[in-house]
C-alpha atoms as a PDB file:
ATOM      1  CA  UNK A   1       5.515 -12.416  -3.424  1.00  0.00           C
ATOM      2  CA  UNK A   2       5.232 -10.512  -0.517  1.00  0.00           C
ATOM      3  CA  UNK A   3       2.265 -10.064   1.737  1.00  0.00           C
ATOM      4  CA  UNK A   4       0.787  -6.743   1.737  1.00  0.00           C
ATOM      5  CA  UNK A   5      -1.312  -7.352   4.921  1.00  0.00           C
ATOM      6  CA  UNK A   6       1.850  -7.148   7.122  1.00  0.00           C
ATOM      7  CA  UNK A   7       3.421  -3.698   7.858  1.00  0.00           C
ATOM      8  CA  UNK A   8       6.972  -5.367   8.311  1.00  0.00           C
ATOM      9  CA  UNK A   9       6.778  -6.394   4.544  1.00  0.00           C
ATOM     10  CA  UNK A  10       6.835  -2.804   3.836  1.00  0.00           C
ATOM     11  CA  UNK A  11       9.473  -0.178   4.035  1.00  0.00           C
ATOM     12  CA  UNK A  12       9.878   3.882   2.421  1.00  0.00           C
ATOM     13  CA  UNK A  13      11.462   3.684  -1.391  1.00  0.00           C
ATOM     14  CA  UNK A  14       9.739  -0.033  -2.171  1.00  0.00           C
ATOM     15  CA  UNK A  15       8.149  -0.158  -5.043  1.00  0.00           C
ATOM     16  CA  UNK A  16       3.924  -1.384  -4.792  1.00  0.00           C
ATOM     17  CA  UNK A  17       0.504  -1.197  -6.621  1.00  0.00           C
ATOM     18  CA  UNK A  18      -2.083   0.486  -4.076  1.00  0.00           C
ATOM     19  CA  UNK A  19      -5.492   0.312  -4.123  1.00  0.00           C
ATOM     20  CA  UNK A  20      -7.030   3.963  -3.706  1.00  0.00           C
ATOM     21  CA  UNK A  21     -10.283   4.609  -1.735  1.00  0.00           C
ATOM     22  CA  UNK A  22     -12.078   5.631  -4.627  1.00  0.00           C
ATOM     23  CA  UNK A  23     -11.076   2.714  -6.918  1.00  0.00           C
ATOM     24  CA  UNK A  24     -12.035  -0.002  -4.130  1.00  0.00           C
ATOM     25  CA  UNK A  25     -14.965  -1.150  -5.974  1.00  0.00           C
ATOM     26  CA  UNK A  26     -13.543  -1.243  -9.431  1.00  0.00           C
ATOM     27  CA  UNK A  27      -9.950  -2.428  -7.880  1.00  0.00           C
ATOM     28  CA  UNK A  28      -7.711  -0.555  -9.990  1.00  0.00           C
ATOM     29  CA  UNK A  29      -4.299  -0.525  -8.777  1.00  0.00           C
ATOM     30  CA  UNK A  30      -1.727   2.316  -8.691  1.00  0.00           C
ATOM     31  CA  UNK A  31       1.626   1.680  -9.050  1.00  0.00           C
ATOM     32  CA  UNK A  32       4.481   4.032  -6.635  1.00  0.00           C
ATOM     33  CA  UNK A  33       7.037   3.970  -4.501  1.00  0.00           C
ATOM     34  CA  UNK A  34       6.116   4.534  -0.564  1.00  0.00           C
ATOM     35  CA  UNK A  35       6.703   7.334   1.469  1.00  0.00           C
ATOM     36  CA  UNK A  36       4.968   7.273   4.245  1.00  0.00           C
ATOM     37  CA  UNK A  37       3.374   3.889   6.762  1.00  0.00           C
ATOM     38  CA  UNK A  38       0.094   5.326   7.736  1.00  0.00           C
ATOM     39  CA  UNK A  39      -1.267   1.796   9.226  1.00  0.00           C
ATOM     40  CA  UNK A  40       0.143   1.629  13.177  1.00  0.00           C
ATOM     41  CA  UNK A  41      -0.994  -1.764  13.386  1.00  0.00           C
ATOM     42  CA  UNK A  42       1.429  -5.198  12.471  1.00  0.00           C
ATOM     43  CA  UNK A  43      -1.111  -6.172   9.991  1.00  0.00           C
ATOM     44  CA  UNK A  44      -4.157  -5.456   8.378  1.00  0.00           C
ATOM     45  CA  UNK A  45      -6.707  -7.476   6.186  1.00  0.00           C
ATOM     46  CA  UNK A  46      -7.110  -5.475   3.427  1.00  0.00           C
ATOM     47  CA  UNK A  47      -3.616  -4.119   3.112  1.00  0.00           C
ATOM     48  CA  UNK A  48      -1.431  -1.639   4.985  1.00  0.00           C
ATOM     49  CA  UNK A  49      -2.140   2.173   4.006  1.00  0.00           C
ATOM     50  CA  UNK A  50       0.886   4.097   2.858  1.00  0.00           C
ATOM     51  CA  UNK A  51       1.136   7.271   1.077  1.00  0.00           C
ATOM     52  CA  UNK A  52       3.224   7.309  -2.029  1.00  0.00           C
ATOM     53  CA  UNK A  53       5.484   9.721  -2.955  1.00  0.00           C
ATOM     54  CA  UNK A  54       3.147  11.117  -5.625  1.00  0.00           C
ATOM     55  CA  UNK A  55       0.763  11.825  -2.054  1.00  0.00           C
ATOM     56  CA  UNK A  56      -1.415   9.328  -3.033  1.00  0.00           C
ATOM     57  CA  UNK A  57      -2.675   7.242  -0.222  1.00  0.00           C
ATOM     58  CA  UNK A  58      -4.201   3.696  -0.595  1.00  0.00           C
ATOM     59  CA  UNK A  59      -3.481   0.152   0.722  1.00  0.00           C
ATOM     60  CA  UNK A  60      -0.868  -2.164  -0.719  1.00  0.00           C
ATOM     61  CA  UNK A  61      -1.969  -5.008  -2.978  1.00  0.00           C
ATOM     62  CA  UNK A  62       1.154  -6.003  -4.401  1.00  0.00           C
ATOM     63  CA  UNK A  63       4.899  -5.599  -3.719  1.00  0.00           C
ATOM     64  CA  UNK A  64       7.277  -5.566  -6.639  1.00  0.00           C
END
């Protein structure tokens, strides 16, 4: 499976469950596909934050 702490894992149309903001504490993932890369950085330790094409923004738990 592939790591969602590294931004070159991650590319627009992949499929992913993201974490959103307001369901860090419970962890409740959303599934989408990505639209947008908002992390600049190479990696991150608690996921890279992409919007999905539903506008939802969160960072990326799992890749599918």
């Amino acid at each position: 499976m592939l790591d969602g702490t590294k931004r070159s894992n991650i590319k627009s149309g992949m499929s992913v469950a993201i974490v959103l903001k307001q369901d860090q504490d419970t962890g409740l993932l959303t599934d989408g596909i990505v639209r947008d890369i908002l992390t600049k950085s190479a990696t991150h330790p608690h996921g890279i934050k992409v919007r999905l094409m539903s506008r939802e923004v969160g960072r990326v738990k799992e890749i599918y």
